[in-house]
C-alpha atoms as a PDB file:
ATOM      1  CA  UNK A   1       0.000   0.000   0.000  1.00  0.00           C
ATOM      2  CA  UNK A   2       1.320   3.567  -0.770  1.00  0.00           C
ATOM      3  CA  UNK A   3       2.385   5.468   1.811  1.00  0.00           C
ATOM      4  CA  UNK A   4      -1.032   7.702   2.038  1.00  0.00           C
ATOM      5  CA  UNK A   5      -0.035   9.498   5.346  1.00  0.00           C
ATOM      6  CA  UNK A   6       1.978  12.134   3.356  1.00  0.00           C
ATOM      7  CA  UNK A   7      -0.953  12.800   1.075  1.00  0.00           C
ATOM      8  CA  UNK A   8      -1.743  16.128   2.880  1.00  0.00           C
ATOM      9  CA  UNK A   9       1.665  17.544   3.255  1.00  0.00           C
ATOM     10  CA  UNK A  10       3.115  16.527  -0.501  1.00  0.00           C
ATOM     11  CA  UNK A  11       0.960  18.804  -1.525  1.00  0.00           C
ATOM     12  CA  UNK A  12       1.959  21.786   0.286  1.00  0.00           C
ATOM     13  CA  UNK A  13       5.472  21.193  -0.119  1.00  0.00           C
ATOM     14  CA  UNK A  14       4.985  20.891  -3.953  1.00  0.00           C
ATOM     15  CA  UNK A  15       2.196  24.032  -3.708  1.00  0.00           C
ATOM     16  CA  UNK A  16       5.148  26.370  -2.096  1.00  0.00           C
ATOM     17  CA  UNK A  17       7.652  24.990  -4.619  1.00  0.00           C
ATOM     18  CA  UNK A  18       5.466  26.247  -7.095  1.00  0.00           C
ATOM     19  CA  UNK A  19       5.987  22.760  -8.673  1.00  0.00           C
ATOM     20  CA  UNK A  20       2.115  22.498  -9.107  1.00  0.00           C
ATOM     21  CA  UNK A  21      -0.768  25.294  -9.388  1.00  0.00           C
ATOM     22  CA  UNK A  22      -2.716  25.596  -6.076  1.00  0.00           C
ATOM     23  CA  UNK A  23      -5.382  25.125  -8.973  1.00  0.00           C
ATOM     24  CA  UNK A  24      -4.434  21.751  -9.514  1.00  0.00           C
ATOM     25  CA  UNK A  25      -4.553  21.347  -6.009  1.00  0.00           C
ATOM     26  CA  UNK A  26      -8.288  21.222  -5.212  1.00  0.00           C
ATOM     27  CA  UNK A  27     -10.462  23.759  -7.544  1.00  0.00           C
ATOM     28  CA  UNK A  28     -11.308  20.865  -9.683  1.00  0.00           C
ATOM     29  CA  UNK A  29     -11.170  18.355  -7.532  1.00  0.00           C
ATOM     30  CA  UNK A  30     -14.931  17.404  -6.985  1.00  0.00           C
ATOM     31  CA  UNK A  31     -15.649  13.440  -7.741  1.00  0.00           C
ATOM     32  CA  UNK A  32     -18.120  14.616 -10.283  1.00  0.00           C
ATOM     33  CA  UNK A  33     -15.662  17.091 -12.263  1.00  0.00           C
ATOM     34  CA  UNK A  34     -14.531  16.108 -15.686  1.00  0.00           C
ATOM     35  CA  UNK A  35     -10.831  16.576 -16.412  1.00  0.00           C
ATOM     36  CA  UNK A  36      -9.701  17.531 -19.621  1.00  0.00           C
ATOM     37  CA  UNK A  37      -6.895  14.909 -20.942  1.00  0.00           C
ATOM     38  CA  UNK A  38      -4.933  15.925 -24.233  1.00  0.00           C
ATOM     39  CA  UNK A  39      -6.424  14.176 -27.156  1.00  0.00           C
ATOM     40  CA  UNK A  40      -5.539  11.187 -29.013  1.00  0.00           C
ATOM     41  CA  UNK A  41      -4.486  11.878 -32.350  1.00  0.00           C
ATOM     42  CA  UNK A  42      -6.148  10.141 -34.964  1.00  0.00           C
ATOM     43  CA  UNK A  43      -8.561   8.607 -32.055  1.00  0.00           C
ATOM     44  CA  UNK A  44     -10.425   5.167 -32.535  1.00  0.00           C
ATOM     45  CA  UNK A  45     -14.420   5.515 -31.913  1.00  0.00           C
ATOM     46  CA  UNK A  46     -15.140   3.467 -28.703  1.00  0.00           C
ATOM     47  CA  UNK A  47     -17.761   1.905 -26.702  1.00  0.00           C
ATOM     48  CA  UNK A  48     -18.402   2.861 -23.532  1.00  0.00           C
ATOM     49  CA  UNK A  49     -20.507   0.983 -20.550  1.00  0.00           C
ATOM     50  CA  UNK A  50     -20.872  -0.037 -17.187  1.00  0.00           C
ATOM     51  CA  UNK A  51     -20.198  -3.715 -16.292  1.00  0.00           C
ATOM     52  CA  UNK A  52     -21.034  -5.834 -13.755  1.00  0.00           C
ATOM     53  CA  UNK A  53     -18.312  -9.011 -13.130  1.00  0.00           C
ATOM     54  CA  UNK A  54     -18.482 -12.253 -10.708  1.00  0.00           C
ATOM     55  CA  UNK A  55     -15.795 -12.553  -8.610  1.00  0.00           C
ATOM     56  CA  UNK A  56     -15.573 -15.323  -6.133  1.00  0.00           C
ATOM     57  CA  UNK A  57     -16.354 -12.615  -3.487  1.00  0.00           C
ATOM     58  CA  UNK A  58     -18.972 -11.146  -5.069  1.00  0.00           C
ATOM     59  CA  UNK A  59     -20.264  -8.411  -8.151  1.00  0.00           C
ATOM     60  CA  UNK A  60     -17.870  -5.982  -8.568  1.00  0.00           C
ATOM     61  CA  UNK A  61     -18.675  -2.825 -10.583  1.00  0.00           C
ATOM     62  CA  UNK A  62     -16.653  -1.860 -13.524  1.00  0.00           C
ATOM     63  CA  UNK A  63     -16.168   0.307 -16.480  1.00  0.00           C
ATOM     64  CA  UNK A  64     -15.325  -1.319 -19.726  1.00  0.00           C
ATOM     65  CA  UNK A  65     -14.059   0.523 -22.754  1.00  0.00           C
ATOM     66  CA  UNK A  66     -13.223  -0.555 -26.239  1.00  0.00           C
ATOM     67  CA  UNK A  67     -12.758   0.039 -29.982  1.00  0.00           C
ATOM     68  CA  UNK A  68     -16.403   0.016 -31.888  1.00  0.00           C
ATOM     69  CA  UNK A  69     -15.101  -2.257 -34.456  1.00  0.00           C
ATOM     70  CA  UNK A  70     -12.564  -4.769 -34.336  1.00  0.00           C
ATOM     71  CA  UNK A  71     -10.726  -6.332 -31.738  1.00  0.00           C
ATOM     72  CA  UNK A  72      -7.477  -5.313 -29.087  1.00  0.00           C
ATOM     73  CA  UNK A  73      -5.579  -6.237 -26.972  1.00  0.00           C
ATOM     74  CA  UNK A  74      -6.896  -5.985 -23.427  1.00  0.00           C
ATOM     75  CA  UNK A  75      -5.869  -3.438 -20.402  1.00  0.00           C
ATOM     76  CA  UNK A  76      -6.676  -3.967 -16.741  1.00  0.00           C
ATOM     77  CA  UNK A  77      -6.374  -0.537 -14.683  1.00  0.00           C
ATOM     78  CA  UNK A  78      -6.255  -1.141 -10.829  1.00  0.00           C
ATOM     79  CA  UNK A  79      -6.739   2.840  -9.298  1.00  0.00           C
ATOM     80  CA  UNK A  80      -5.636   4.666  -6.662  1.00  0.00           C
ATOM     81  CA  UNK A  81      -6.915   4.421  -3.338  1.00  0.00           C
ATOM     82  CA  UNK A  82      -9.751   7.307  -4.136  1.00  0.00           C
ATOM     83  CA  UNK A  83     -11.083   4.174  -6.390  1.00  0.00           C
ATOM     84  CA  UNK A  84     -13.066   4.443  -9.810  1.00  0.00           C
ATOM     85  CA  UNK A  85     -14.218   7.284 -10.323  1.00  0.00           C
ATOM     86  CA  UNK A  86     -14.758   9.847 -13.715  1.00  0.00           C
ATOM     87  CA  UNK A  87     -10.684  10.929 -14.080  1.00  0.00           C
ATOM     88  CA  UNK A  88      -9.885   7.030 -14.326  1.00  0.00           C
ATOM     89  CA  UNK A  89     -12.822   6.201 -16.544  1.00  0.00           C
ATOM     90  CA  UNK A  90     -11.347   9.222 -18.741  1.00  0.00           C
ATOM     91  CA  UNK A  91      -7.875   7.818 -18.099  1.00  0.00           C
ATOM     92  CA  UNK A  92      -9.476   4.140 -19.775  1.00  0.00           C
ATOM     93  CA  UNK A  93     -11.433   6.143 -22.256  1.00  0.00           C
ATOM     94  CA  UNK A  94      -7.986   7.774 -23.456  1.00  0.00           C
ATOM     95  CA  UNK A  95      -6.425   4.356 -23.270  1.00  0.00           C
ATOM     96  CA  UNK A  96      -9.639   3.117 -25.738  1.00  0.00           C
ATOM     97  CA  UNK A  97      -9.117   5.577 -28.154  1.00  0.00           C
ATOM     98  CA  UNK A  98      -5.147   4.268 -28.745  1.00  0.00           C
ATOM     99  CA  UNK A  99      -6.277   0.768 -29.712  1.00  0.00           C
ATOM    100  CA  UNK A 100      -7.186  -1.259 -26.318  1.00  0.00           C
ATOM    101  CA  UNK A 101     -10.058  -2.559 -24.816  1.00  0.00           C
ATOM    102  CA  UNK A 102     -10.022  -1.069 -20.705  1.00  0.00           C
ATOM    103  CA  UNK A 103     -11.308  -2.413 -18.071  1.00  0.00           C
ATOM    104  CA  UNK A 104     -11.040  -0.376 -15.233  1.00  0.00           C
ATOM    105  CA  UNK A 105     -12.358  -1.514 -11.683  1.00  0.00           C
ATOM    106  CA  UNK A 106     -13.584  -0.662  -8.685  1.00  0.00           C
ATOM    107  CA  UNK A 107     -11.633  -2.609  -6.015  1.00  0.00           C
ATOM    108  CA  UNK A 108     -13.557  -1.979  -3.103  1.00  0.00           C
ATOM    109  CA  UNK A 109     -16.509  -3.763  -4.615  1.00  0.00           C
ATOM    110  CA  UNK A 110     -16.976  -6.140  -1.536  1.00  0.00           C
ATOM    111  CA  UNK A 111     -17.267  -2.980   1.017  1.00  0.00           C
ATOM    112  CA  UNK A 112     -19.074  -0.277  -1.673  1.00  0.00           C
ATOM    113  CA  UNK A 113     -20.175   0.739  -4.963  1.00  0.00           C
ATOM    114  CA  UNK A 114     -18.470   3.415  -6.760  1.00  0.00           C
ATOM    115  CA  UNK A 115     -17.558   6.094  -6.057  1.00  0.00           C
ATOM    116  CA  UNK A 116     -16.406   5.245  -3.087  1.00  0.00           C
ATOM    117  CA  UNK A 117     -14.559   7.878  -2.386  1.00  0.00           C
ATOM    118  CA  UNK A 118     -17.213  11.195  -1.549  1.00  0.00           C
ATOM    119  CA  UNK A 119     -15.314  13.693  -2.944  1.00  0.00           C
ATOM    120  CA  UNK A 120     -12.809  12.116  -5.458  1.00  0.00           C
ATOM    121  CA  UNK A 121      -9.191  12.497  -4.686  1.00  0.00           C
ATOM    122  CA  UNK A 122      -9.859  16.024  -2.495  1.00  0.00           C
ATOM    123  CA  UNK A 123     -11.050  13.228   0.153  1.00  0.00           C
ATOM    124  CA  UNK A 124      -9.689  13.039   3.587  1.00  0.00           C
ATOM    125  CA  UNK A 125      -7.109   9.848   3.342  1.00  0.00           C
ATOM    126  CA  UNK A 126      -8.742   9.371   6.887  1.00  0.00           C
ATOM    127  CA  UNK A 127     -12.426   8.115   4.888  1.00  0.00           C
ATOM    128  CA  UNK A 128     -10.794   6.208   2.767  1.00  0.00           C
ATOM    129  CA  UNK A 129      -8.081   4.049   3.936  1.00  0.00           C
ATOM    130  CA  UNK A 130     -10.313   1.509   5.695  1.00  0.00           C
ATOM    131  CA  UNK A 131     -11.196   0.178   2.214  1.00  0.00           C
ATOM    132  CA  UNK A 132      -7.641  -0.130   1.393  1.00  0.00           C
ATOM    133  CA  UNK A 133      -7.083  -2.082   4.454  1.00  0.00           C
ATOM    134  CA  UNK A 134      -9.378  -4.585   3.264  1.00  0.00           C
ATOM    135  CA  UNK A 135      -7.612  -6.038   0.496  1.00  0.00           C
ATOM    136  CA  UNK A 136      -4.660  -8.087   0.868  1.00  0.00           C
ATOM    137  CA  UNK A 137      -2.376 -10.457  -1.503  1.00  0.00           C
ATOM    138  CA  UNK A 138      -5.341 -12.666  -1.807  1.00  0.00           C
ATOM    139  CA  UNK A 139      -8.084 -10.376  -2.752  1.00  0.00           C
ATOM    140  CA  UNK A 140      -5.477  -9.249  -5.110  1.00  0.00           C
ATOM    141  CA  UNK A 141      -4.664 -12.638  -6.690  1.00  0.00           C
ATOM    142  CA  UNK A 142      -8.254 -13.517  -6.821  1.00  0.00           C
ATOM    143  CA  UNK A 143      -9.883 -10.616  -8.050  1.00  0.00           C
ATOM    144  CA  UNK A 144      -6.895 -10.415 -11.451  1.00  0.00           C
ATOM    145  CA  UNK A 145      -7.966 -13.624 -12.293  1.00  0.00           C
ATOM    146  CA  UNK A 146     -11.724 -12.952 -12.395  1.00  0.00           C
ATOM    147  CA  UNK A 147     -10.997  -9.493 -14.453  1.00  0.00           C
ATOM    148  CA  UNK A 148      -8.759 -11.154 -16.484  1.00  0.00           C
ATOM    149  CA  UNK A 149     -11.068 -14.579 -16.994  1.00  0.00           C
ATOM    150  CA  UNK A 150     -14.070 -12.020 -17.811  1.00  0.00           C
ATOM    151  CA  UNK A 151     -11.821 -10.028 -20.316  1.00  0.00           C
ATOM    152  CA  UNK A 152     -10.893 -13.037 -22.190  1.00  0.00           C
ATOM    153  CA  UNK A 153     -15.000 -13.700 -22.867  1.00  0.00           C
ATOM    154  CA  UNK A 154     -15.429 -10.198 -24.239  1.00  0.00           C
ATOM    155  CA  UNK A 155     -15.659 -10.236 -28.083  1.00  0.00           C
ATOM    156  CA  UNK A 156     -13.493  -7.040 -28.052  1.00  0.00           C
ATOM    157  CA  UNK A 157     -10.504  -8.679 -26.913  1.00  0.00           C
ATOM    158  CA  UNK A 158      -7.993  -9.956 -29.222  1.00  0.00           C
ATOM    159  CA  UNK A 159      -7.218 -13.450 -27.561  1.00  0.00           C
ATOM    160  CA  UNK A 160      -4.299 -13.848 -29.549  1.00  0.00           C
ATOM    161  CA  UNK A 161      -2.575 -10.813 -28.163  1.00  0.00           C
ATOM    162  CA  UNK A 162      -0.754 -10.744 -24.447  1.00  0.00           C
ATOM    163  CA  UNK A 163      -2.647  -8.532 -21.709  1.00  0.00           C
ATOM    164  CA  UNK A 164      -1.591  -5.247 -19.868  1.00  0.00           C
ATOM    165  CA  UNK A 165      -2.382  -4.530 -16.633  1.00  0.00           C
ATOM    166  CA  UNK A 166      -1.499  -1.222 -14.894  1.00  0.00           C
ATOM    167  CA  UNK A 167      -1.669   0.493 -11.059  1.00  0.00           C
ATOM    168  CA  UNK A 168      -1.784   3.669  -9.624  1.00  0.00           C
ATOM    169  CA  UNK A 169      -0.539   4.167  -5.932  1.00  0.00           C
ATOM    170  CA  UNK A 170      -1.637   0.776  -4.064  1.00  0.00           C
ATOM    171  CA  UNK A 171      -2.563  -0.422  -7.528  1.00  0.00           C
ATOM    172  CA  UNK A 172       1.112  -0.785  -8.151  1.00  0.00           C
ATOM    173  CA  UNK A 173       1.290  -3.969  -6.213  1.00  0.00           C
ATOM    174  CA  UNK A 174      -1.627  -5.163  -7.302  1.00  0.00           C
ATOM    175  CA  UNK A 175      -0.409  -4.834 -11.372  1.00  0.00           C
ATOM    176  CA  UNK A 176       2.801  -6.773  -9.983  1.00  0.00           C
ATOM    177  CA  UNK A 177       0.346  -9.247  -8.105  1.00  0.00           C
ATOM    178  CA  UNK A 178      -1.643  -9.390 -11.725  1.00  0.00           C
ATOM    179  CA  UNK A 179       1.387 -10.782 -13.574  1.00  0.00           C
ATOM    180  CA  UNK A 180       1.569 -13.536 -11.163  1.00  0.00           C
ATOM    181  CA  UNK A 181      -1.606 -14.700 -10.840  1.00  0.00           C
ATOM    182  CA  UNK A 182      -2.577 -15.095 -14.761  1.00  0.00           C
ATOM    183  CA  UNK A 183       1.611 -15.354 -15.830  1.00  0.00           C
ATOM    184  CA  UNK A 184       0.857 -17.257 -19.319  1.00  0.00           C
ATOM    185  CA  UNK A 185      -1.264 -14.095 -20.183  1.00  0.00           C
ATOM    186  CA  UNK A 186       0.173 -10.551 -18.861  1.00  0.00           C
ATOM    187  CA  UNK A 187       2.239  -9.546 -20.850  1.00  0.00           C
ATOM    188  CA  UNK A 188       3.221  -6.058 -19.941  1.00  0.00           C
ATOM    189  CA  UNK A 189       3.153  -4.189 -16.257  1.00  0.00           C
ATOM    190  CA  UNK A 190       3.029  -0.402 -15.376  1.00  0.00           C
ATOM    191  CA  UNK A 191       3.398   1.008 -11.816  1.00  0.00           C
ATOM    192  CA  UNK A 192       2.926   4.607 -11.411  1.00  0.00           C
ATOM    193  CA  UNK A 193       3.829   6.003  -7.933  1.00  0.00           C
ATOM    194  CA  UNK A 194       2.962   2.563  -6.557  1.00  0.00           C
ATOM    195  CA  UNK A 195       3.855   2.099  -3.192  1.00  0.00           C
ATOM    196  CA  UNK A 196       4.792  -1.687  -1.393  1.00  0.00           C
ATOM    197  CA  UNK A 197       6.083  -2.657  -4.544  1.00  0.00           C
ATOM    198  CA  UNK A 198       9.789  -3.735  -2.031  1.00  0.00           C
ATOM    199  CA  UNK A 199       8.771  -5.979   0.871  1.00  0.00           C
ATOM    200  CA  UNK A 200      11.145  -7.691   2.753  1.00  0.00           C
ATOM    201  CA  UNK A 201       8.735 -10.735   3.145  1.00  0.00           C
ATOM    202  CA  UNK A 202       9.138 -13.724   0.149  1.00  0.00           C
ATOM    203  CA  UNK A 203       5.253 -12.521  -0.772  1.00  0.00           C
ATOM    204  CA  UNK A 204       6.680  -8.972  -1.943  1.00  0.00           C
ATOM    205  CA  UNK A 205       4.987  -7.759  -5.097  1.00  0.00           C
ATOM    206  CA  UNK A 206       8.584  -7.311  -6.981  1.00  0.00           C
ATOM    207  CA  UNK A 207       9.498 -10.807  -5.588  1.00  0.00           C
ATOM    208  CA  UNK A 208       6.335 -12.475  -7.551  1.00  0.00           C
ATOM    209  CA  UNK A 209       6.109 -10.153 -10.682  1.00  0.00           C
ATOM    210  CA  UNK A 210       9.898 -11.687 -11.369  1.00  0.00           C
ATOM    211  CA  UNK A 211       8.581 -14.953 -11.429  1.00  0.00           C
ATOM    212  CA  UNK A 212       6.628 -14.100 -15.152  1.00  0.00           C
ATOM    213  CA  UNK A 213       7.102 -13.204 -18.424  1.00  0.00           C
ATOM    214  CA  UNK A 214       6.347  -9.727 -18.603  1.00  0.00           C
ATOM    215  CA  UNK A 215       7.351  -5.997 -19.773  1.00  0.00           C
ATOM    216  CA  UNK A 216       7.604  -3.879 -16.747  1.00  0.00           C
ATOM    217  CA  UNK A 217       7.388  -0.079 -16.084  1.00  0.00           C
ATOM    218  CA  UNK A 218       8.096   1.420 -12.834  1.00  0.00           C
ATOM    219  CA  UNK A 219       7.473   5.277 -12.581  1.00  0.00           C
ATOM    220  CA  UNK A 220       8.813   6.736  -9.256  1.00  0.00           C
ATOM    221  CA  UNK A 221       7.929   9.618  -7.475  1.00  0.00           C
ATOM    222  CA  UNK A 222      11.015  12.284  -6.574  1.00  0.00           C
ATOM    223  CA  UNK A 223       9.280  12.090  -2.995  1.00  0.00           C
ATOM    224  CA  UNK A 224       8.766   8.191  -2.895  1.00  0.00           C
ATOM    225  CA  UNK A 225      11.921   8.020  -3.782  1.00  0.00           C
ATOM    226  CA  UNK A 226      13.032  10.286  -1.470  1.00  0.00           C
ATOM    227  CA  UNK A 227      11.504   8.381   1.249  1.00  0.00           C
ATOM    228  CA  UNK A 228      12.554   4.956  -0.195  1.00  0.00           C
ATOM    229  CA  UNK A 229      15.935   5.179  -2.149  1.00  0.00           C
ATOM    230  CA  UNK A 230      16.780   2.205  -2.425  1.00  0.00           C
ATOM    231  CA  UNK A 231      13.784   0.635  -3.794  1.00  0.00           C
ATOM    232  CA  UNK A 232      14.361   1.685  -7.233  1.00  0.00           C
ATOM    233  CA  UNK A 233      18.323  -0.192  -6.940  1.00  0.00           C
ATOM    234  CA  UNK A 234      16.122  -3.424  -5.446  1.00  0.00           C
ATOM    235  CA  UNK A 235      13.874  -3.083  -8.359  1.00  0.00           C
ATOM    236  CA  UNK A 236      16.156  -3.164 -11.097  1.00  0.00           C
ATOM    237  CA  UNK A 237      19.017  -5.899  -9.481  1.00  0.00           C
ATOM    238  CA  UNK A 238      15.532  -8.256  -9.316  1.00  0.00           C
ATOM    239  CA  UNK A 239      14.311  -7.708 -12.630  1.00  0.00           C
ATOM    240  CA  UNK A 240      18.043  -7.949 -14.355  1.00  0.00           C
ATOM    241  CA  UNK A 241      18.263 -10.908 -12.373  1.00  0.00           C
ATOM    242  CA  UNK A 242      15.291 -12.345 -13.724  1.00  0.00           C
ATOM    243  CA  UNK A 243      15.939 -11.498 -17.161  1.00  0.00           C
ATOM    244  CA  UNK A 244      13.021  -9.132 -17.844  1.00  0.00           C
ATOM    245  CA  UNK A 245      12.751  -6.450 -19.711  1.00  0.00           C
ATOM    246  CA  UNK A 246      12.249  -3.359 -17.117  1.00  0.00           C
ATOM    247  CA  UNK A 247      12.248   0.817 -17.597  1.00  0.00           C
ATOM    248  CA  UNK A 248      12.892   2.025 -13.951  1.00  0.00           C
ATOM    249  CA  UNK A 249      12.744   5.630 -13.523  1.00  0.00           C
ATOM    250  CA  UNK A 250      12.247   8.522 -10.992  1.00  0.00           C
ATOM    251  CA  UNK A 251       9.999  11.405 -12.469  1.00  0.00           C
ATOM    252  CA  UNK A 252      11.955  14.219 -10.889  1.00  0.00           C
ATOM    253  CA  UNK A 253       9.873  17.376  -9.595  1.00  0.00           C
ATOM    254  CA  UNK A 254       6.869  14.933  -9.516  1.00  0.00           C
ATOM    255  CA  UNK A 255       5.123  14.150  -6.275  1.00  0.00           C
ATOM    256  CA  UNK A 256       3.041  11.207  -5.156  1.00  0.00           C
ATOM    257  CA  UNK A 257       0.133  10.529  -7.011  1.00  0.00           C
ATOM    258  CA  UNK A 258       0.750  12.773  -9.830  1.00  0.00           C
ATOM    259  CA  UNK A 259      -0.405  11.279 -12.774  1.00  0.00           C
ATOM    260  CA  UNK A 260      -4.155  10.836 -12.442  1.00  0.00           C
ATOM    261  CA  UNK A 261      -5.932  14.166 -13.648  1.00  0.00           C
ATOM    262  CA  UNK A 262      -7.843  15.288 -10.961  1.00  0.00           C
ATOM    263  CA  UNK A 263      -5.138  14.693  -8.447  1.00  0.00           C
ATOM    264  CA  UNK A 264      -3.915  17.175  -5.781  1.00  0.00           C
ATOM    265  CA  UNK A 265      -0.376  16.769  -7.073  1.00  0.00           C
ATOM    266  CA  UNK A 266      -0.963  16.342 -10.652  1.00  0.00           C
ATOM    267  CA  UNK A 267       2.193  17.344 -12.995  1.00  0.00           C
ATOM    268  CA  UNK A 268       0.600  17.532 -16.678  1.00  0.00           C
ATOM    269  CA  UNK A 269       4.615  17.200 -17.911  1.00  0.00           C
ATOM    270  CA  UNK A 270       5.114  14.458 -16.002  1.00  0.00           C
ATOM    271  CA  UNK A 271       2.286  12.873 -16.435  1.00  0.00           C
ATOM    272  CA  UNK A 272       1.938  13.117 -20.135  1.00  0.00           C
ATOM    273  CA  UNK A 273       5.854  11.412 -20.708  1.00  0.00           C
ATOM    274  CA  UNK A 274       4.531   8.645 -18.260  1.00  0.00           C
ATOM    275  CA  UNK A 275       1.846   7.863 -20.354  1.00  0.00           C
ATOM    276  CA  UNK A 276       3.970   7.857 -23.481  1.00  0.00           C
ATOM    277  CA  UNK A 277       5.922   5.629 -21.753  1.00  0.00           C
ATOM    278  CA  UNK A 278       2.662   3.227 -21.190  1.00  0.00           C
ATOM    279  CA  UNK A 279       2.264   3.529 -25.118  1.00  0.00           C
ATOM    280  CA  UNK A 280       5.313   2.228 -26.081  1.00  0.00           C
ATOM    281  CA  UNK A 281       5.647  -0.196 -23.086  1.00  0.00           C
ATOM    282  CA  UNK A 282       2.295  -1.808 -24.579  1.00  0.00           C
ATOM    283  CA  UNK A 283       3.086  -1.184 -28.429  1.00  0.00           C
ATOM    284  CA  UNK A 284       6.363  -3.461 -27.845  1.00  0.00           C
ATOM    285  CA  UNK A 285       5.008  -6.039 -25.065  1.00  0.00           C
ATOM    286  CA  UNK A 286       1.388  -6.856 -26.064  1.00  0.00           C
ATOM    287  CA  UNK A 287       1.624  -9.101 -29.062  1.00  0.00           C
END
């Protein structure tokens, strides 16, 4: 799990800085706001809906997003600990429009519908991290393999093309935690200032994504790593050691949580070459 606590004061430090608007930092912040994303060039027409998918603890509520015609290769998008809500659904929208059919969940299904955050990510980490505390390494393994078993029925996905899967903040570990539980069909990981991603226990997240087959990209907050230095060194030794291919890098000025767009901490720079990096991590990896 990311290390939430420092929510609050990340973004005054980065608001004094000047390193973000104070803007960004909470006048558009509401869970019903939309954010404005750059636009795809030469965008694909998708569809758009709201699914409902049987897990073996239940329904969990989703938002699937895909081509109109044709088929691609699939995405699974694990969110931050603010949950689905309209940024990430314009987040899988984006991803859509690029060639991929999304599916991005809510992974607090078993406690509440979405959104299960009241006021998106302006929320006091105080509401929400009960619901992160109630998923652990099993939940994780459990739920990927439900998401990634419904995928695989959806006429949309290419079946003959490896799957992506990517996190934001605790999501991290649970994209790592993806590639393990359904190995023979991930084919390319993306952390963005993912937190718990170095455990020293033999269940760590980098510990069982370097057991598969996949792509990996790790983006690092300057404050994560900051806080954790040596993760990054960890990271890289394991996934050299293992053979797979892995971009490890520190987004410098960029502050936890700083990708999704309604974010307190959201760098638009930043966040734009991350997702660049995502393209061409899942142009090369999922085929």
């Amino acid at each position: 799990m990311c290390d939430q606590n420092h929510f609050d004061e990340d973004r005054k430090e980065f608001e004094s800085l000047d390193l973000v608007t104070r803007k960004q930092f909470g006048v558009m912040l509401s869970a019903g706001m939309s954010m404005i994303l750059p636009q795809v060039a030469n965008a694909a027409a998708v569809v758009e809906s709201e699914v409902t998918i049987t897990t073996p603890d239940g329904t969990a509520d989703c938002y699937f997003v895909h081509p109109a015609t044709g088929t691609a290769p699939a995405v699974l998008i694990w969110p931050d600990i603010f949950g689905l809500r309209p940024s990430f659904r314009q987040m899988g929208k984006r991803l859509a429009e690029s060639g991929y059919s999304v599916l991005v969940v809510n992974p607090f299904y078993r406690t509440k519908k979405a959104p299960t955050a009241d006021a998106g990510s302006a929320t006091p980490i105080q509401q929400v991290m009960p619901l992160a505390q109630t998923l652990n390494e099993t939940t994780h393994m459990t739920d990927a393999k439900a998401f990634i078993g419904w995928l695989d029925k959806q006429a949309s996905v290419a079946k003959n093309r490896k799957i992506g899967t990517q996190g934001y903040c605790m999501g991290g570990p649970i994209a790592f935690r993806t590639s393990a539980a359904v190995p023979d069909r991930v084919g390319a990981v993306a952390s963005f200032h993912g937190g718990g991603l170095v455990r020293d226990n033999p269940s760590s997240p980098h510990l069982q994504a370097s057991k598969t087959k996949a792509h990996f990209l790790v983006a690092i907050a300057a404050n994560d790593d900051a806080r954790s230095p040596n993760d990054k060194t960890v990271l890289k030794e394991t996934f050299e050691q293992a053979k797979l291919p892995a971009e490890i890098e520190v987004y410098t000025g960029a502050a936890h949580g700083w990708c999704p767009p309604d974010s307190g901490v959201y760098n638009e720079p930043q966040a734009e070459k991350a997702w660049a990096r995502l393209l061409a991590l899942y142009g090369k990896a999922l085929t």
